[in-house]
C-alpha atoms as a PDB file:
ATOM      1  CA  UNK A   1    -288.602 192.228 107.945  1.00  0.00           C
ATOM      2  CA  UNK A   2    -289.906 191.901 103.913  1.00  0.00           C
ATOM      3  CA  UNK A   3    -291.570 188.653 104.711  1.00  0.00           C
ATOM      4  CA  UNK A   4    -293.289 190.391 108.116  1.00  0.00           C
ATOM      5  CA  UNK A   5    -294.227 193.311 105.977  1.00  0.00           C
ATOM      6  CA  UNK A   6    -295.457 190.910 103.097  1.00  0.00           C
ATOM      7  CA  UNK A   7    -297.802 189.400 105.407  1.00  0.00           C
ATOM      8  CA  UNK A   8    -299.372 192.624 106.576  1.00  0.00           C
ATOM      9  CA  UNK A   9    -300.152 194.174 103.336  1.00  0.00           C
ATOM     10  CA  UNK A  10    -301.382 190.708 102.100  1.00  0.00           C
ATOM     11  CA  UNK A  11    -303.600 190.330 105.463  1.00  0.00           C
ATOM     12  CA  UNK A  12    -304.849 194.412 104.994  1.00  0.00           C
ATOM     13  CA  UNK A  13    -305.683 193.396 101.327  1.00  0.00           C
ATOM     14  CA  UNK A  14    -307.305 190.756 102.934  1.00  0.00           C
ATOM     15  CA  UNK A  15    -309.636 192.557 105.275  1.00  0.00           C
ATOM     16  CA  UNK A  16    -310.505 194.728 102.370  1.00  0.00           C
ATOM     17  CA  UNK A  17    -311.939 192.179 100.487  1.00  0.00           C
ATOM     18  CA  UNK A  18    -313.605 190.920 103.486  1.00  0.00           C
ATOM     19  CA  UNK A  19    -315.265 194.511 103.923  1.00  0.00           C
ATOM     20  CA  UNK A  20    -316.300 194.745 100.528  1.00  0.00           C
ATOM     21  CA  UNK A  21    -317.943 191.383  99.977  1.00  0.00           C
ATOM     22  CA  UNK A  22    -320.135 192.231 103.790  1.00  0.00           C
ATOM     23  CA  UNK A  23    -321.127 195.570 102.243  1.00  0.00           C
ATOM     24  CA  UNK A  24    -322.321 193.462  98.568  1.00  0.00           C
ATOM     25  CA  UNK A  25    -323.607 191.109 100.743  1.00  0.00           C
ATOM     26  CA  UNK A  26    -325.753 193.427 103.109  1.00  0.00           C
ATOM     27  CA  UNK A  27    -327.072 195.088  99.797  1.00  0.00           C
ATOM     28  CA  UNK A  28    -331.088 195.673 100.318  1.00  0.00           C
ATOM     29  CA  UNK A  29    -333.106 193.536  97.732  1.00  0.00           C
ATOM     30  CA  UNK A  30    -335.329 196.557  96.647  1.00  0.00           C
ATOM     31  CA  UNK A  31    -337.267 197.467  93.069  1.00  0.00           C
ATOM     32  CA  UNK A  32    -336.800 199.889  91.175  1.00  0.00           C
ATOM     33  CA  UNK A  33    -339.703 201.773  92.625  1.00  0.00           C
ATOM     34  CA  UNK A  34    -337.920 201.114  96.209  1.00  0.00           C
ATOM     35  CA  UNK A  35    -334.870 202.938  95.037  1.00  0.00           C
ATOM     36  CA  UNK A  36    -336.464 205.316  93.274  1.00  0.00           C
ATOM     37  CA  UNK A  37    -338.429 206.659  96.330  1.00  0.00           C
ATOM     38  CA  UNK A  38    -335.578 206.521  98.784  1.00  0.00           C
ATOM     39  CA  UNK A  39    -333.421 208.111  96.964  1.00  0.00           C
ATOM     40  CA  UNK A  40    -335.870 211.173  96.353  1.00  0.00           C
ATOM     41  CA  UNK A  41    -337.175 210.736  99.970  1.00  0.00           C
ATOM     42  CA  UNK A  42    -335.287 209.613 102.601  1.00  0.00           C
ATOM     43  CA  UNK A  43    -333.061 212.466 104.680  1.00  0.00           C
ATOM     44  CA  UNK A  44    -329.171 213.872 103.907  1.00  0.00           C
ATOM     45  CA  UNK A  45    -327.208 212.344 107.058  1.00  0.00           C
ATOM     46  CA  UNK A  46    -323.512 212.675 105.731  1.00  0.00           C
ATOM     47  CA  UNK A  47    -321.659 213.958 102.808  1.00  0.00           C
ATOM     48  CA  UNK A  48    -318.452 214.648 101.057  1.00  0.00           C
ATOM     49  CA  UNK A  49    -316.797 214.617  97.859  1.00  0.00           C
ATOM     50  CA  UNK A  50    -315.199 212.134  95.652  1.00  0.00           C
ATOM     51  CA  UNK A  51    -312.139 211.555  94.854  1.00  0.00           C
ATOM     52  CA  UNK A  52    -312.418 210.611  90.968  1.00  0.00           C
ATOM     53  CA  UNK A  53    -314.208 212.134  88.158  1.00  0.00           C
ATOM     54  CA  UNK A  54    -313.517 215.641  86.291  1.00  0.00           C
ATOM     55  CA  UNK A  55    -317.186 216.736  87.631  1.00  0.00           C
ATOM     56  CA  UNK A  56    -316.177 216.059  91.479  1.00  0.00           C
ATOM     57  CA  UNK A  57    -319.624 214.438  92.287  1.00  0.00           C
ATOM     58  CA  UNK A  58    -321.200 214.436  96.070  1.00  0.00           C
ATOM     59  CA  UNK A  59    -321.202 210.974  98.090  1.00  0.00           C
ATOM     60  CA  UNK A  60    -323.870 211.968  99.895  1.00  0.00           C
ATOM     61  CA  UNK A  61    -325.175 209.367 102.748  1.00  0.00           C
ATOM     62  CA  UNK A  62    -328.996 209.078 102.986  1.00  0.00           C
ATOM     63  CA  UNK A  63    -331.868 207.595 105.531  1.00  0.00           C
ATOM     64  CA  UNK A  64    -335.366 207.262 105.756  1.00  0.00           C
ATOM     65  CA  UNK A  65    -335.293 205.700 109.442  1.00  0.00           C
ATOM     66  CA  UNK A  66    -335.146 202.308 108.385  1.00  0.00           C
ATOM     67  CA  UNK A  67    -332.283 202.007 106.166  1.00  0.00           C
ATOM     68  CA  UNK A  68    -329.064 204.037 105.337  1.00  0.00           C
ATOM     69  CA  UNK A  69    -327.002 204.101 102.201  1.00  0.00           C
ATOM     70  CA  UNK A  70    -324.768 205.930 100.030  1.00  0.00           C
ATOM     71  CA  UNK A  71    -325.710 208.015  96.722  1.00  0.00           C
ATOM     72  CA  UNK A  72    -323.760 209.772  94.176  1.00  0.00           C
ATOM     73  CA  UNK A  73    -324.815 213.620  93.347  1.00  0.00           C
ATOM     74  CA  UNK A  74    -323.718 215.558  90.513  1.00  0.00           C
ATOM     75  CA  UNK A  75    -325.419 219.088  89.525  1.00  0.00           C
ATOM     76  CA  UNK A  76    -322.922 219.634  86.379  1.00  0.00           C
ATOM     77  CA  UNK A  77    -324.754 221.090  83.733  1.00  0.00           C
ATOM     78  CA  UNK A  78    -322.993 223.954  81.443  1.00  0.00           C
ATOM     79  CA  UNK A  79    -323.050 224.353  77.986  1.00  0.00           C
ATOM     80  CA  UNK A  80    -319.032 225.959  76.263  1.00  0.00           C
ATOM     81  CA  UNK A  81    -318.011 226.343  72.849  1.00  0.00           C
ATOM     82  CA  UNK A  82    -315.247 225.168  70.699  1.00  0.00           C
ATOM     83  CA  UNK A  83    -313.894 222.617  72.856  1.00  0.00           C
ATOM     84  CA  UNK A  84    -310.832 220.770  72.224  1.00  0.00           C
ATOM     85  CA  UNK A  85    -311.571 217.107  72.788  1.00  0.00           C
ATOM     86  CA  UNK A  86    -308.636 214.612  73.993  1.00  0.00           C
ATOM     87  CA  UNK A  87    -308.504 213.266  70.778  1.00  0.00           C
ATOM     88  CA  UNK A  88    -307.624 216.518  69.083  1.00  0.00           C
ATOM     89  CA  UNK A  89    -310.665 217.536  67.804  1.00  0.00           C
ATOM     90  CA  UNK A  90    -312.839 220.825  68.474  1.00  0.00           C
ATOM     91  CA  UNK A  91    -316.347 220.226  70.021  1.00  0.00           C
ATOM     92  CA  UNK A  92    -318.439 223.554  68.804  1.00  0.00           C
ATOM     93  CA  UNK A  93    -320.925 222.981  71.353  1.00  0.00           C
ATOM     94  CA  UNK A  94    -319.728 220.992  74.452  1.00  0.00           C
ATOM     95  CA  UNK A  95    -322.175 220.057  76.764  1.00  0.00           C
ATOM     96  CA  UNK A  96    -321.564 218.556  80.096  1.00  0.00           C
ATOM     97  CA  UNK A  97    -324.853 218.255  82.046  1.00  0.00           C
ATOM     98  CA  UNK A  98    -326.443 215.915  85.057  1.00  0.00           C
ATOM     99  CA  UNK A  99    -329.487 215.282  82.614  1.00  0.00           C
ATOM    100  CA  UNK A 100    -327.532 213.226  80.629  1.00  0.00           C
ATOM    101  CA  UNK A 101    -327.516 210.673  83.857  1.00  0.00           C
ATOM    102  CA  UNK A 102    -331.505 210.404  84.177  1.00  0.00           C
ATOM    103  CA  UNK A 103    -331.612 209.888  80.469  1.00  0.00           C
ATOM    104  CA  UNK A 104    -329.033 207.806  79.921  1.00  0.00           C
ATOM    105  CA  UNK A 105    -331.155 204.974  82.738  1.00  0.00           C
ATOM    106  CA  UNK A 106    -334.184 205.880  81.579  1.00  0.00           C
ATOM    107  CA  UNK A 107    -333.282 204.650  77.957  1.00  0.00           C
ATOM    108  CA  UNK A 108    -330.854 201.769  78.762  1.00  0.00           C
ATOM    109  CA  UNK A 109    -334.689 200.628  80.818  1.00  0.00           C
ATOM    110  CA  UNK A 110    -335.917 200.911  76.689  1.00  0.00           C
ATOM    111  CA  UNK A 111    -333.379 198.546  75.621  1.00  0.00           C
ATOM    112  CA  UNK A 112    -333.073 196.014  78.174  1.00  0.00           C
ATOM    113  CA  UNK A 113    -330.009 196.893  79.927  1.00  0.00           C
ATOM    114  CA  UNK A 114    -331.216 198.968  82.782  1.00  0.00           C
ATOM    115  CA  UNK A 115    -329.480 196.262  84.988  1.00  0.00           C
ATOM    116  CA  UNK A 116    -326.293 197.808  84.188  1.00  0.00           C
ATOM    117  CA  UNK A 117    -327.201 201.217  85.410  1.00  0.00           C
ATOM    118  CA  UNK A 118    -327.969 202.308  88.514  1.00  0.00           C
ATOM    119  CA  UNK A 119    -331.300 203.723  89.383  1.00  0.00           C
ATOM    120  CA  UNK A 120    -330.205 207.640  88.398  1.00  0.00           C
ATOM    121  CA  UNK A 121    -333.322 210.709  89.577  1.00  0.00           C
ATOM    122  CA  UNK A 122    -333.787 214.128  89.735  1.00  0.00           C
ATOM    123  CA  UNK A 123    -333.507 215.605  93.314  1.00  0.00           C
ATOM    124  CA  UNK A 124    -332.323 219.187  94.638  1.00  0.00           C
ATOM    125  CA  UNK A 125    -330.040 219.300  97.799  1.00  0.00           C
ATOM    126  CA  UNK A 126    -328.125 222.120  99.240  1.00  0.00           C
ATOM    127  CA  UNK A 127    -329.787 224.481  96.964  1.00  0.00           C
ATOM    128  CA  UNK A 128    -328.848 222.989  93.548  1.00  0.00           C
ATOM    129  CA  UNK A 129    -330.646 220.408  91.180  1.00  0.00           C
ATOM    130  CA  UNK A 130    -328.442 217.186  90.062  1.00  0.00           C
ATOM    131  CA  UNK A 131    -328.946 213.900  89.021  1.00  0.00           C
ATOM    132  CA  UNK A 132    -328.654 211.445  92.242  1.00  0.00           C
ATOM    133  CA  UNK A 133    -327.789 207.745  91.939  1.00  0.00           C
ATOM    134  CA  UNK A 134    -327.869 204.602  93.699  1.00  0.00           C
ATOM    135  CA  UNK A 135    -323.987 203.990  95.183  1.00  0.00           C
ATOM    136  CA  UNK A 136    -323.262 200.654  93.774  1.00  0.00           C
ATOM    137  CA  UNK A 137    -320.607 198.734  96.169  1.00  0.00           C
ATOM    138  CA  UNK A 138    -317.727 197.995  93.689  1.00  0.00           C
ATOM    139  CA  UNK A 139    -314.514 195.390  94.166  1.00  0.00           C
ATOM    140  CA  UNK A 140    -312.601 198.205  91.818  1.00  0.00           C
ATOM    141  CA  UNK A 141    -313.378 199.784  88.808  1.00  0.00           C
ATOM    142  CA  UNK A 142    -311.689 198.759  85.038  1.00  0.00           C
ATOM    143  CA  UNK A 143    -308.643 201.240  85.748  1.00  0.00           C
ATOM    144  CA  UNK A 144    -307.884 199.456  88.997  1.00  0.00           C
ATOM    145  CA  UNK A 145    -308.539 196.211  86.910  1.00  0.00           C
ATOM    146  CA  UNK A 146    -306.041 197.018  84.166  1.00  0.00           C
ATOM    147  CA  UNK A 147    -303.253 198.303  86.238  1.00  0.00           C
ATOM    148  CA  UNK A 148    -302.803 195.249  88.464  1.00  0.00           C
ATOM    149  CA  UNK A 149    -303.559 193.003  85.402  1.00  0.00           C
ATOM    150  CA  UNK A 150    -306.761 191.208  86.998  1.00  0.00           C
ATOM    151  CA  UNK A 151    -308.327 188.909  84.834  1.00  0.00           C
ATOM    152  CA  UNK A 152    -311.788 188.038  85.266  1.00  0.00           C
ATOM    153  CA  UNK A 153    -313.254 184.588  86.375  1.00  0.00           C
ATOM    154  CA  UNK A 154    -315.107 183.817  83.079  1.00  0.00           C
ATOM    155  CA  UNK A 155    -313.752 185.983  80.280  1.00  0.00           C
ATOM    156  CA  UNK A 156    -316.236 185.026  78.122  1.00  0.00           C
ATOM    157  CA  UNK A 157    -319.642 186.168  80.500  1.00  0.00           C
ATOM    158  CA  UNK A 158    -316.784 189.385  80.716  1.00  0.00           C
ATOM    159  CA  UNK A 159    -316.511 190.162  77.168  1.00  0.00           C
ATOM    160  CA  UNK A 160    -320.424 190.020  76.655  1.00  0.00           C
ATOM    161  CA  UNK A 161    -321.234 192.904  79.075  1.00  0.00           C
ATOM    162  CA  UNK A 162    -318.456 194.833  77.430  1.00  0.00           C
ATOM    163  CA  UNK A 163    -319.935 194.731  74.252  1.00  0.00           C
ATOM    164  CA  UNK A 164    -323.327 195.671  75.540  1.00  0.00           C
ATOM    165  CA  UNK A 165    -321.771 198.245  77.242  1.00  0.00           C
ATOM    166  CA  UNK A 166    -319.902 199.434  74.253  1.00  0.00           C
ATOM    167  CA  UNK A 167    -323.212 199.121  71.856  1.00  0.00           C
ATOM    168  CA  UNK A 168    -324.919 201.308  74.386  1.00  0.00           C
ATOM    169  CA  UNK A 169    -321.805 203.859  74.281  1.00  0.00           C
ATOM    170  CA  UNK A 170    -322.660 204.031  70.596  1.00  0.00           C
ATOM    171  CA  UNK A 171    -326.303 204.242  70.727  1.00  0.00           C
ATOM    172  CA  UNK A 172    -325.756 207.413  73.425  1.00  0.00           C
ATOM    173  CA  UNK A 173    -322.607 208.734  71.919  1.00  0.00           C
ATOM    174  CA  UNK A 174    -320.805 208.756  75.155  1.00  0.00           C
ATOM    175  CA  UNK A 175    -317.431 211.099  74.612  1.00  0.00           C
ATOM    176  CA  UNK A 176    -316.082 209.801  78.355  1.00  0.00           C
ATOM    177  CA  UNK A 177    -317.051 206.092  78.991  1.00  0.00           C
ATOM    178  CA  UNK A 178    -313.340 205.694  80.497  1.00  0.00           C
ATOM    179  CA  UNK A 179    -312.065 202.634  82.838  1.00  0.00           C
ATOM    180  CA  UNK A 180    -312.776 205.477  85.991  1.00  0.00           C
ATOM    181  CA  UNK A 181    -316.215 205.030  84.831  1.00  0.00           C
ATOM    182  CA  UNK A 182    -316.745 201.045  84.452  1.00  0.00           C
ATOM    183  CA  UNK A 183    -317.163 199.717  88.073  1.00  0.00           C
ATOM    184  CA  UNK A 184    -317.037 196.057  88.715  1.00  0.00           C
ATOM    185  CA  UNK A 185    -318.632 194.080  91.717  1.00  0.00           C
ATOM    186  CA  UNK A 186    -317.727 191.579  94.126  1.00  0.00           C
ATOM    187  CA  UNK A 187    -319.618 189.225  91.525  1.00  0.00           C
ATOM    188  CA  UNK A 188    -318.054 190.829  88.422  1.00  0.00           C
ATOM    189  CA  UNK A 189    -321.074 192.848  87.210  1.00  0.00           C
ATOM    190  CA  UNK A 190    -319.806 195.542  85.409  1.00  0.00           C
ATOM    191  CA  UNK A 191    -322.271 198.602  86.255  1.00  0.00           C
ATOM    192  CA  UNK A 192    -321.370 201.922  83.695  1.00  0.00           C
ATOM    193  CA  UNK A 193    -321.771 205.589  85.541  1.00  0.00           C
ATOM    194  CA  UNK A 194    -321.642 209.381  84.279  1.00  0.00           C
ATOM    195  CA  UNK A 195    -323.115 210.030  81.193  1.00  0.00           C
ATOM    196  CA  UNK A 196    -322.529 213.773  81.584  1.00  0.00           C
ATOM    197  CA  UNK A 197    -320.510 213.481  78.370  1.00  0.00           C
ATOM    198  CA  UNK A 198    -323.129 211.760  76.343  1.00  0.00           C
ATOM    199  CA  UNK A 199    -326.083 212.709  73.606  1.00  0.00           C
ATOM    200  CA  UNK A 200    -324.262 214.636  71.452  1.00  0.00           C
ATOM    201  CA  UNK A 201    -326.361 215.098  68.158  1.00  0.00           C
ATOM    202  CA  UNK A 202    -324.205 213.541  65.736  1.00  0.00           C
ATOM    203  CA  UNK A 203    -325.887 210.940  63.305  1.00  0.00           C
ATOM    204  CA  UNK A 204    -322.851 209.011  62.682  1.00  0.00           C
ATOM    205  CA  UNK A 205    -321.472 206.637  65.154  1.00  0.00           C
ATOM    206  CA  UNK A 206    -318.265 208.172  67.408  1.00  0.00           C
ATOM    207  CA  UNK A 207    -316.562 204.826  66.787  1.00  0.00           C
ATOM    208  CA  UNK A 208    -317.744 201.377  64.802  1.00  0.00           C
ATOM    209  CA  UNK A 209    -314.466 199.579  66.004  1.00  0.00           C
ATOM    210  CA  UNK A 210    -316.359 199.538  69.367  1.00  0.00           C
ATOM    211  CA  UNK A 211    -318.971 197.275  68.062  1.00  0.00           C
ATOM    212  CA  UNK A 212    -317.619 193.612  68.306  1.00  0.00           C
ATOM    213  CA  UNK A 213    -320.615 190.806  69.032  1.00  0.00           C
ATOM    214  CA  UNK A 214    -323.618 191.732  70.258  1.00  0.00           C
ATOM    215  CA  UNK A 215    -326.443 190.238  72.498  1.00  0.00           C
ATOM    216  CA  UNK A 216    -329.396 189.152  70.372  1.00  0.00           C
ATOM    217  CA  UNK A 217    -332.270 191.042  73.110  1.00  0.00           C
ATOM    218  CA  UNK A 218    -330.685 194.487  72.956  1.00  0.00           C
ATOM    219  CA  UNK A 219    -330.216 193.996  69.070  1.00  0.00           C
ATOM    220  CA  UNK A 220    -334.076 193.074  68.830  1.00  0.00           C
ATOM    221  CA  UNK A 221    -335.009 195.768  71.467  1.00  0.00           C
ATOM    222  CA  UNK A 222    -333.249 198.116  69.263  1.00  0.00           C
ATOM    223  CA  UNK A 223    -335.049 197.179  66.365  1.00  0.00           C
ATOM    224  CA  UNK A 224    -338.666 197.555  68.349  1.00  0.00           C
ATOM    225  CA  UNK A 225    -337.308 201.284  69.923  1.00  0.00           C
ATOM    226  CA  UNK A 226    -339.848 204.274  69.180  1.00  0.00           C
ATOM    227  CA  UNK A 227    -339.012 207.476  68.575  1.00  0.00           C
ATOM    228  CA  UNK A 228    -342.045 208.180  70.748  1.00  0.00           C
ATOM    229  CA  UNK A 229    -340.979 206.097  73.693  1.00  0.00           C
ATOM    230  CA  UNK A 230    -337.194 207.763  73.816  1.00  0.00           C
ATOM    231  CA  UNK A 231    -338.940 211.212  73.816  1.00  0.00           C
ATOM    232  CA  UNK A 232    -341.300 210.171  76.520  1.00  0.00           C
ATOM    233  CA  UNK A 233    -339.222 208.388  79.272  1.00  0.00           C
ATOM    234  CA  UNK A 234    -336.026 210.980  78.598  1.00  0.00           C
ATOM    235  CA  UNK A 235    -337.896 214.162  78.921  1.00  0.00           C
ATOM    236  CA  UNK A 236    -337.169 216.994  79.920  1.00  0.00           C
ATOM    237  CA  UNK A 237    -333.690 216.044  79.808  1.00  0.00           C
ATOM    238  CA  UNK A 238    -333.327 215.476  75.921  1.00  0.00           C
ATOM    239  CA  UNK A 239    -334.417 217.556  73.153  1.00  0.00           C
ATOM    240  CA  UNK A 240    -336.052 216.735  70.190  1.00  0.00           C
ATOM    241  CA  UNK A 241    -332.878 216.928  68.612  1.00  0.00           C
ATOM    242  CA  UNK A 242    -330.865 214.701  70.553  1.00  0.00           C
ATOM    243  CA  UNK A 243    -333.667 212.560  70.539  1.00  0.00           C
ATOM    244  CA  UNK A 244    -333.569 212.054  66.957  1.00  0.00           C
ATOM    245  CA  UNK A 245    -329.950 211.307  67.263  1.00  0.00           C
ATOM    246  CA  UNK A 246    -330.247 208.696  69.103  1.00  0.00           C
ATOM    247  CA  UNK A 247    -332.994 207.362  66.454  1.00  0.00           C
ATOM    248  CA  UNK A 248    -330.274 207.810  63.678  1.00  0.00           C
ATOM    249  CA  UNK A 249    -327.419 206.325  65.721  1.00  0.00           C
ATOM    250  CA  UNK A 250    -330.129 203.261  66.438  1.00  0.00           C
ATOM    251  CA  UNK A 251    -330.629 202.936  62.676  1.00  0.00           C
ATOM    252  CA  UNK A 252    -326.560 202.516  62.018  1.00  0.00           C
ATOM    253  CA  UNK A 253    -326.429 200.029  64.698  1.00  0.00           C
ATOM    254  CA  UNK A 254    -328.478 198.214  63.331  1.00  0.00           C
ATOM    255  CA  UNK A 255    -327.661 198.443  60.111  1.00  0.00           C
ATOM    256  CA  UNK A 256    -324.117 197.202  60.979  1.00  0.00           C
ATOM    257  CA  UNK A 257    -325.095 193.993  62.409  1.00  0.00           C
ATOM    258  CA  UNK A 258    -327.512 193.216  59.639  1.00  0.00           C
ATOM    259  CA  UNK A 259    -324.557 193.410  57.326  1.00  0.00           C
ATOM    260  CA  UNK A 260    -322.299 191.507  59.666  1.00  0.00           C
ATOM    261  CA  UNK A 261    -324.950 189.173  60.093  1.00  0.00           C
ATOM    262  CA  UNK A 262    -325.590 188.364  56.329  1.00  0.00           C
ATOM    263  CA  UNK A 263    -321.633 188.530  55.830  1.00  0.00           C
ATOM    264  CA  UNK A 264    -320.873 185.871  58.874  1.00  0.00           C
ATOM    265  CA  UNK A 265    -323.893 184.658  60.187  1.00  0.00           C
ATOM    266  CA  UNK A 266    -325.766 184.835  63.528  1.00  0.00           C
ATOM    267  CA  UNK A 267    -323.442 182.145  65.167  1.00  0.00           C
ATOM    268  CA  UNK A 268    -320.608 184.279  64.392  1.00  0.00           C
ATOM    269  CA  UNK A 269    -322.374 187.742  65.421  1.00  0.00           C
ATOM    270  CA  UNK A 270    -324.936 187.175  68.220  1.00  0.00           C
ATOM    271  CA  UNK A 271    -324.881 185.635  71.485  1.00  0.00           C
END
C-alpha cells in the first residue's frame, strides 16, 4: 500500500512539473511594448483572488482575441501611522500603495535589471485603479524552495541574481522582499514581485549585510543614474522626496563597493 501510494504522489508531482514546463514553454515571445499594451488593452475574461500575499491581489485572466493570459492586480494604496514593523520597530508613516509596483519596474528598466521584473502598469478594473502585472509562470517561489531544501542547478549563476536582487532591495528600500515574494522559473530565473512595501524616504540603507558581490553593469548603471531620469520614468507614483531617497540610497551603494573595492579588489567584489 506505501509503495502504491509512493508512486502516485511521485507520478502527480510528476504531471505537475509536466504542466508547468508546457505553460513556460507556451510563453508568448512579446516586447515590452507587446505586454505593455495587452495588459492595458485586451478584455477581463476570468478572475479571482490569490491565495498569498498580505494585500490579497486579483489573478485576473485577460484577452484581446488572439491570445489569453493571466495578470496580477493589486489597488492597495493607504497611508497609517505609527506602525509597528516585524522587526520591532515603529514606522511613523507606513505606506503601502500599488504605485510602488509601476515604480519599482520603471526604475529597475534605469538600472539594467528590468529582466527581473515583470512588465507592472497602471489600469482601472471593477471600478478601482491598481497596478497590473504580467503573471510570470513560476516552478515555486524561494519559500517553497527553502522548505523542501531544493538546491539550485548552478549555485553560482543563483547567488548572482540574489545579490542583484538584494542591491536593488537596498536601492528601493523594500521593507517586505520575503521568500513569498521571490518566484523562480522552470529555468531558475528568479523574477522579484510587490513592491507595495518599498520607497520609504530614509537616506540610510535598511540593511548593508544584504550587500555581498555585486554585478559590475548595475554598479556602473548606478553610477550613470540621474536624478532627472528617476523623477521622469517613476512619476506620478514617487515624490520628489522619495525620489531623492533613492538618489541618497544610490550614493551609499556606491560608496560601499568603492571601499570594498579598494579594500579587496574588483576580482574579489564584482562579477
Amino acid at each position: 500500500m506505501r509503495k502504491a501510494l509512493f508512486r502516485v504522489s511521485r507520478g502527480v508531482a510528476v504531471l505537475c512539473l509536466a504542466v508547468l514546463s508546457q505553460a513556460a514553454a507556451q510563453e508568448p515571445s512579446l516586447s515590452e511594448q507587446e505586454i505593455r499594451q495587452f495588459l492595458v488593452e485586451a478584455k477581463v475574461i476570468s478572475y479571482k483572488h490569490t491565495s498569498k500575499g498580505v494585500t490579497s491581489p486579483w489573478r485576473l485572466t485577460l484577452s484581446d482575441g488572439k491570445l489569453i493570459h493571466d495578470a496580477s492586480f493589486q489597488t492597495i494604496d493607504e497611508t497609517r501611522r505609527n506602525v509597528p514593523m516585524p522587526d520591532g520597530r515603529i514606522e511613523t508613516v507606513f505606506r503601502d500603495s500599488y504605485h510602488f509596483n509601476i515604480a519599482a519596474y520603471e526604475l529597475a528598466k534605469l538600472v539594467g535589471i528590468g529582466y527581473m521584473i515583470p512588465v507592472y502598469v497602471q489600469r482601472k478594473w471593477n471600478g478601482e485603479t491598481g497596478s497590473l502585472s504580467w503573471w510570470v509562470p513560476t516552478k515555486m517561489d524561494e519559500e517553497t524552495r527553502l522548505k523542501h531544501n531544493i538546491q539550485p542547478p548552478d549555485r553560482s549563476t543563483w547567488n548572482k541574481q540574489l545579490n542583484r536582487m538584494w542591491v536593488f532591495s537596498e536601492l528601493v528600500y523594500d521593507t517586505d522582499r520575503n521568500a513569498t515574494n521571490m518566484l523562480i522559473t522552470e529555468d531558475w530565473k528568479l523574477w522579484m514581485i510587490d513592491f507595495s512595501r518599498a520607497f520609504r524616504v530614509d537616506h540610510d540603507l535598511m540593511n548593508p549585510k544584504h550587500l555581498a558581490m555585486c554585478d559590475r553593469r548595475l554598479l556602473e548603471n548606478l553610477r550613470q543614474l540621474q536624478e532627472a531620469d528617476v523623477l521622469e520614468k517613476t512619476n506620478p507614483h514617487l515624490s520628489k522626496e522619495q525620489v531623492k531617497a533613492v538618489m541618497a540610497r544610490r550614493d551609499k551603494i556606491v560608496a560601499f563597493y568603492d571601499k570594498w573595492i579598494a579594500q579587496k579588489g574588483e576580482k574579489a567584489v564584482l562579477y
